[in-house]
C-alpha atoms as a PDB file:
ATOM      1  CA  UNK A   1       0.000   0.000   0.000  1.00  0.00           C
ATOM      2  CA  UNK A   2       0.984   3.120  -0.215  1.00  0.00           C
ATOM      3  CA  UNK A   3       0.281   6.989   0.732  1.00  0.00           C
ATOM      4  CA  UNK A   4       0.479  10.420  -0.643  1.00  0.00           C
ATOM      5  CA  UNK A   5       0.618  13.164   2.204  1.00  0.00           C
ATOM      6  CA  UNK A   6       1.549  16.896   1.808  1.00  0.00           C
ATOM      7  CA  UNK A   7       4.415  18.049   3.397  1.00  0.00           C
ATOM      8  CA  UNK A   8       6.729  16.135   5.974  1.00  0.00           C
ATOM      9  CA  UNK A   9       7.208  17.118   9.488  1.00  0.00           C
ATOM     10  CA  UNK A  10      10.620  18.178  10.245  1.00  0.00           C
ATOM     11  CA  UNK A  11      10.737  17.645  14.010  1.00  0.00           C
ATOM     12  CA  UNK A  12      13.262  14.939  14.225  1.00  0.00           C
ATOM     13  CA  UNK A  13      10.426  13.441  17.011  1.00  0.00           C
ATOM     14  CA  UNK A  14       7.610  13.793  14.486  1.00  0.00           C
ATOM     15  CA  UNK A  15       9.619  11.927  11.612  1.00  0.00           C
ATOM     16  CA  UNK A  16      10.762   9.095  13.311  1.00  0.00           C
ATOM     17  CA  UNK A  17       6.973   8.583  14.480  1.00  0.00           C
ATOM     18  CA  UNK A  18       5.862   8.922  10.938  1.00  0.00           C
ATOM     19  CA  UNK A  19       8.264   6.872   9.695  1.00  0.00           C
ATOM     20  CA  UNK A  20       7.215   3.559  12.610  1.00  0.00           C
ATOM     21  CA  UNK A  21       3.830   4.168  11.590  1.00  0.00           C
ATOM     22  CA  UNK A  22       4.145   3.520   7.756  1.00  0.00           C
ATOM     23  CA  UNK A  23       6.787   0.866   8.550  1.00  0.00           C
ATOM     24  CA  UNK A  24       3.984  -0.734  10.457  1.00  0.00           C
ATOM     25  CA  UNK A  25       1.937  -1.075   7.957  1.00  0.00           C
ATOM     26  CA  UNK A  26       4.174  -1.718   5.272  1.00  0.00           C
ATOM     27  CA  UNK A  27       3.579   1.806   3.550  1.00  0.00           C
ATOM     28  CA  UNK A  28       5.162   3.647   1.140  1.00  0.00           C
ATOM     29  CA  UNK A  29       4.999   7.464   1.400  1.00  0.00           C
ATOM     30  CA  UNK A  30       5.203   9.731  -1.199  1.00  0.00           C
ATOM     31  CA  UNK A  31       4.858  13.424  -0.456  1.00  0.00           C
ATOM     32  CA  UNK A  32       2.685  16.257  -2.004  1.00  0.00           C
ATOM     33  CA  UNK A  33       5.129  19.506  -2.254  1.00  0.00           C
ATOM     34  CA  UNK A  34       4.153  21.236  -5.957  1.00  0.00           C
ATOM     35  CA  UNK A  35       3.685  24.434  -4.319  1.00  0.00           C
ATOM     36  CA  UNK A  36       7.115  23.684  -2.385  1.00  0.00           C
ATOM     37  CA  UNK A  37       9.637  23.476  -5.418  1.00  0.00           C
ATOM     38  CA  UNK A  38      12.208  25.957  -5.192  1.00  0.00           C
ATOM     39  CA  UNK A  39      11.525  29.344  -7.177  1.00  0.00           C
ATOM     40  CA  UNK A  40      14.232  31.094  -6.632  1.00  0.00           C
ATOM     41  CA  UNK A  41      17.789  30.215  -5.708  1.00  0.00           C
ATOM     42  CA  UNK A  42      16.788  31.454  -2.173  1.00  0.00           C
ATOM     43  CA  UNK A  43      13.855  28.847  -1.939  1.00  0.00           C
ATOM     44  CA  UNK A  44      16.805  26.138  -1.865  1.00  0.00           C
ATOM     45  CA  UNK A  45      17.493  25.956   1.918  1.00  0.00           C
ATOM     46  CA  UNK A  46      13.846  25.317   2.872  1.00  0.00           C
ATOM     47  CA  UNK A  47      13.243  22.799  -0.463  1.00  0.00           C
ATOM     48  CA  UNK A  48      16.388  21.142   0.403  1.00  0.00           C
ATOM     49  CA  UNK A  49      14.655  20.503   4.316  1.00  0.00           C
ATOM     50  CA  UNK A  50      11.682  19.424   3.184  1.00  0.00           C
ATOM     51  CA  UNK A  51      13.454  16.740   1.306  1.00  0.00           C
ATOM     52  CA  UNK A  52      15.807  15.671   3.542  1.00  0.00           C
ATOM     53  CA  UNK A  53      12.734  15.059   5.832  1.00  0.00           C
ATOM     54  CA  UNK A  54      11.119  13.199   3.223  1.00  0.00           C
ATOM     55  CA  UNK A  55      13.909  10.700   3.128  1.00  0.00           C
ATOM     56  CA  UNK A  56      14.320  10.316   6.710  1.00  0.00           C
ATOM     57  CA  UNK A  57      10.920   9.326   6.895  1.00  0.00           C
ATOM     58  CA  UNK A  58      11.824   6.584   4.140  1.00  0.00           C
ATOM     59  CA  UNK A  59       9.311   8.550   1.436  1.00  0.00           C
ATOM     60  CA  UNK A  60       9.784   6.753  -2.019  1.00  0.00           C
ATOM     61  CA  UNK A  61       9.175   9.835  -4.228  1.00  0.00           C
ATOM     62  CA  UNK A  62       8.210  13.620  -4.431  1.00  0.00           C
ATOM     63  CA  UNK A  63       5.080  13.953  -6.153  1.00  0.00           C
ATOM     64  CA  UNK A  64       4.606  17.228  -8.427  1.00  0.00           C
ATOM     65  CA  UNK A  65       1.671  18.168 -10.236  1.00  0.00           C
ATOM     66  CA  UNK A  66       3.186  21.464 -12.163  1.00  0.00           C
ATOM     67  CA  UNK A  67       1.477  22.551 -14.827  1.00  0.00           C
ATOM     68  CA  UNK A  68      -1.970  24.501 -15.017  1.00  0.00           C
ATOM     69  CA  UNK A  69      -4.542  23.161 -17.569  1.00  0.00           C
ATOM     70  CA  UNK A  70      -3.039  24.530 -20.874  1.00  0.00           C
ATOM     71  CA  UNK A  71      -6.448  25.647 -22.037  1.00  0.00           C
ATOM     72  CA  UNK A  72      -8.400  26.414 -19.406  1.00  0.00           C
ATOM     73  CA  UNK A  73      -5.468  28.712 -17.323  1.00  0.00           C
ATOM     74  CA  UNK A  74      -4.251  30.718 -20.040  1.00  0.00           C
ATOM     75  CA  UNK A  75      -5.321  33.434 -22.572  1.00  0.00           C
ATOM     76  CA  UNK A  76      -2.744  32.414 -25.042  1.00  0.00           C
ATOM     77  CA  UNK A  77      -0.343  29.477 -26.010  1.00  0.00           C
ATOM     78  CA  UNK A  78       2.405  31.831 -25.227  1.00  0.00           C
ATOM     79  CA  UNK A  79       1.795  32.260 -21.261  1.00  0.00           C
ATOM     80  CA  UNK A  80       1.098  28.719 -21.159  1.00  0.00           C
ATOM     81  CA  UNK A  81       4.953  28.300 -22.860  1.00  0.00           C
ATOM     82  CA  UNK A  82       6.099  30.681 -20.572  1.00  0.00           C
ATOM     83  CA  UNK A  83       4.688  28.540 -17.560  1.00  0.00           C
ATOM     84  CA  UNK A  84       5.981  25.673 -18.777  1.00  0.00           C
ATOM     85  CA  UNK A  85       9.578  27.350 -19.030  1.00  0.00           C
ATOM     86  CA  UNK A  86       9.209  28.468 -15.389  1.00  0.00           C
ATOM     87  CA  UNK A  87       8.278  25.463 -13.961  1.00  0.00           C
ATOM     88  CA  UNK A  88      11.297  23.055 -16.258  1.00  0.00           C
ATOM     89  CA  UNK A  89      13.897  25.865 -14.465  1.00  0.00           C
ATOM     90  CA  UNK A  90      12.409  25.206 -10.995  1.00  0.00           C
ATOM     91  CA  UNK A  91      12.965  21.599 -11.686  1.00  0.00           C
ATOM     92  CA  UNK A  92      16.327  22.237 -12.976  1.00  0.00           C
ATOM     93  CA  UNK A  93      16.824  24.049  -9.548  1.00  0.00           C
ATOM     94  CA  UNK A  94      15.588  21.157  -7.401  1.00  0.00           C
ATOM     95  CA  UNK A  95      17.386  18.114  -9.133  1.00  0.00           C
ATOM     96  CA  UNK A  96      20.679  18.676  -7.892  1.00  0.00           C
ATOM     97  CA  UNK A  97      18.954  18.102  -4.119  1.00  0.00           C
ATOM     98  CA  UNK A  98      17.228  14.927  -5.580  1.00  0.00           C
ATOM     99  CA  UNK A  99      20.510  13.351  -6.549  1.00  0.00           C
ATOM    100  CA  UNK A 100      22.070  14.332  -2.963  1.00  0.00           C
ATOM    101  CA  UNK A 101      19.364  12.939  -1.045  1.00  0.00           C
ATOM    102  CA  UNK A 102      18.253  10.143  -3.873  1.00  0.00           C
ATOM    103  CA  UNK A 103      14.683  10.466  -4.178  1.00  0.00           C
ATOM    104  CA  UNK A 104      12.520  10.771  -7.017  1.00  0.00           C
ATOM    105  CA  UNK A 105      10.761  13.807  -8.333  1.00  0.00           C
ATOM    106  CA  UNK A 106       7.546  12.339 -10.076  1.00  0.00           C
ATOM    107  CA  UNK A 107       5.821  14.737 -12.230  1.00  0.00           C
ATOM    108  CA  UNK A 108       2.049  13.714 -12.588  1.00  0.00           C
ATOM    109  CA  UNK A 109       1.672  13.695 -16.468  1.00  0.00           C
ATOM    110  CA  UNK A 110      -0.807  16.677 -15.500  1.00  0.00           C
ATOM    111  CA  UNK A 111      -3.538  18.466 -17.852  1.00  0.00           C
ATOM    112  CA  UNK A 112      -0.746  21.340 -19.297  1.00  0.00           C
ATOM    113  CA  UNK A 113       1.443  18.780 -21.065  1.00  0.00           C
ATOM    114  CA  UNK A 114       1.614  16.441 -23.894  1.00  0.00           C
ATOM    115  CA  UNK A 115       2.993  13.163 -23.418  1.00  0.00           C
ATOM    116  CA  UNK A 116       5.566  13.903 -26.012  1.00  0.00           C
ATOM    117  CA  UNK A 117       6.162  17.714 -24.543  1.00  0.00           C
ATOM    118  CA  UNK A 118       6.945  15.729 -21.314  1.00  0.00           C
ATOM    119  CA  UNK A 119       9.082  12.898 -22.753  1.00  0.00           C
ATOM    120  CA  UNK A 120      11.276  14.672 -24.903  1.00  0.00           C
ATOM    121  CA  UNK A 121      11.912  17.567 -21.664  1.00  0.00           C
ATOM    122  CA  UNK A 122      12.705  14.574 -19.506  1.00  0.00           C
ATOM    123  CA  UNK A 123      15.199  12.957 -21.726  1.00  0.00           C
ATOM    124  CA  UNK A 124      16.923  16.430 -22.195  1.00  0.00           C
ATOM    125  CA  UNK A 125      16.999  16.788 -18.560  1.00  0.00           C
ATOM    126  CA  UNK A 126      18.699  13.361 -18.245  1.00  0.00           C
ATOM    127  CA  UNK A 127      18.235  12.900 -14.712  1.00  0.00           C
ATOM    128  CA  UNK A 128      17.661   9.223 -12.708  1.00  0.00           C
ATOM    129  CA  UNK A 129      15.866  11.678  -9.829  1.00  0.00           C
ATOM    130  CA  UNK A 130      12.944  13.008 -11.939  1.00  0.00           C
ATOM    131  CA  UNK A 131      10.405  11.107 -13.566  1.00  0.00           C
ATOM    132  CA  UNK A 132       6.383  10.514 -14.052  1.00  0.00           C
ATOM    133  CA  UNK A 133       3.865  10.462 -11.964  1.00  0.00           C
ATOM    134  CA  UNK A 134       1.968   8.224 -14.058  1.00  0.00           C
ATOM    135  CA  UNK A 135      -1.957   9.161 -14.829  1.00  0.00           C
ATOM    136  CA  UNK A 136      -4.172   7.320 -16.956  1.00  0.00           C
ATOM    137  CA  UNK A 137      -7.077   9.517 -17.425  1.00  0.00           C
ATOM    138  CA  UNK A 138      -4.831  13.097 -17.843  1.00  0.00           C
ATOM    139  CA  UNK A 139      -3.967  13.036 -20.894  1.00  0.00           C
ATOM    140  CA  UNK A 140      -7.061  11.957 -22.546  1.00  0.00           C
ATOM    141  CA  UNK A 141      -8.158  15.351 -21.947  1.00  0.00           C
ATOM    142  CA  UNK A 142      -5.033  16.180 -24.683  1.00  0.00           C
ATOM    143  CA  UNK A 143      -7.147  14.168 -27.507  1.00  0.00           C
ATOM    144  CA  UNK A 144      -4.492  11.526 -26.075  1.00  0.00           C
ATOM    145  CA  UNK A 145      -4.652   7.729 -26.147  1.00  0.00           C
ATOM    146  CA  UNK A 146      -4.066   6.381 -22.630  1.00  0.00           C
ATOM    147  CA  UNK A 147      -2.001   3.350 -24.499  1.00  0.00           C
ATOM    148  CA  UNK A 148       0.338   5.506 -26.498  1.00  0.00           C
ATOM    149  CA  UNK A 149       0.859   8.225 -23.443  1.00  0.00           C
ATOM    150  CA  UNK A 150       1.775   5.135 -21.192  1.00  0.00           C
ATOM    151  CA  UNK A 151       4.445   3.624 -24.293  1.00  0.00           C
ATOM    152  CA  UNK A 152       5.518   7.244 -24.760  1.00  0.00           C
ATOM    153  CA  UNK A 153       6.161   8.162 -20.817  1.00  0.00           C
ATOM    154  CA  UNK A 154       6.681   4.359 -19.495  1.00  0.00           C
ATOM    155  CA  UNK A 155      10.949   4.892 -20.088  1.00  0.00           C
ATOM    156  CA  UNK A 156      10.689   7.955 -17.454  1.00  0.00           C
ATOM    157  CA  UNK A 157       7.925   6.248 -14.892  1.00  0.00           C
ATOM    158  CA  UNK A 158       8.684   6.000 -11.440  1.00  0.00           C
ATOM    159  CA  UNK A 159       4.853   5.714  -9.610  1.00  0.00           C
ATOM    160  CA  UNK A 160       1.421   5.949 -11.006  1.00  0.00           C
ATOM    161  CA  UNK A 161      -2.089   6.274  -9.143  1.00  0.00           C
ATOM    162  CA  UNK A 162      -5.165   4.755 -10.168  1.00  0.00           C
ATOM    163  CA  UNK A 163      -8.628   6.231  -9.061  1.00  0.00           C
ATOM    164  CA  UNK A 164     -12.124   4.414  -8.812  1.00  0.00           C
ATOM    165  CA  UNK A 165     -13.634   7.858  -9.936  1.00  0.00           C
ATOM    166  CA  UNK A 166     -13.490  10.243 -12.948  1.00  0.00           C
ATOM    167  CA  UNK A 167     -12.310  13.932 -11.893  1.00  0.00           C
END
């Protein structure tokens, strides 16, 4: 089984209790931190916390959902470019604290990209520490078929989800 928090505790008390606890059951954790990835080169020391927490706790990913919906966010194709821009360079800026602490950062395969937008940023990024968040149903909202974005993201998938619900 696993589980998919928000952010980890980082009172050395608090993460060894969450860590027994998931042990216990035989969990994995993976945490929630989109809205935690570093921004700016100042947003390192708190980022680099948070995921040294993570992997004291024994967490077996960081889950990131970055993108808006590319049609439903944006006025125009180019602020949805820029967007996408900003968020590859705050990945850029977070890898490096991956590696050290060796931990995945899975990006969900969210609403804002293309499977083969996602693919071909991933393999340029070249990095063992960030991957997919695997989700069926996403890109079918891209005209996409859920076969073909699985075979075109499966080489950079790390965890996936499955839901018993549309939405």
């Amino acid at each position: 089984g696993g589980a998919e928090l928000r952010l980890p505790p980082t009172d050395p008390a608090e993460i060894a209790k969450l860590r027994a606890r998931a042990e216990s059951y035989d969990m994995r954790v993976i945490f929630d931190i989109s809205s935690r990835l570093p921004q700016t080169p100042a947003d390192l020391q708190t980022f680099e916390a948070i995921v040294k927490a993570a992997k004291e706790i024994g967490a077996t990913g960081i889950h990131g959902a970055l993108t808006q919906r590319r049609y439903e966010q944006f006025d125009t194709f180019e602020a949805f470019k820029a967007s996408f821009e900003k968020n590859k360079a705050d990945v850029a800026r977070a890898e490096p604290i991956m590696r050290k602490y060796q931990i995945p950062l899975v990006l969900e395969n969210h609403k804002g990209w293309r499977a083969a937008e996602q693919a071909a940023w991933l393999k340029s990024l070249g990095s063992e520490y960030v991957g997919v968040h695997f989700d069926f149903g996403n890109n079918v909202s891209r005209g996409e078929d859920p076969m073909q974005t699985l075979d075109t993201l499966l080489p950079y998938t790390k965890a996936c989800h499955f839901k018993d619900r549309v939405g």
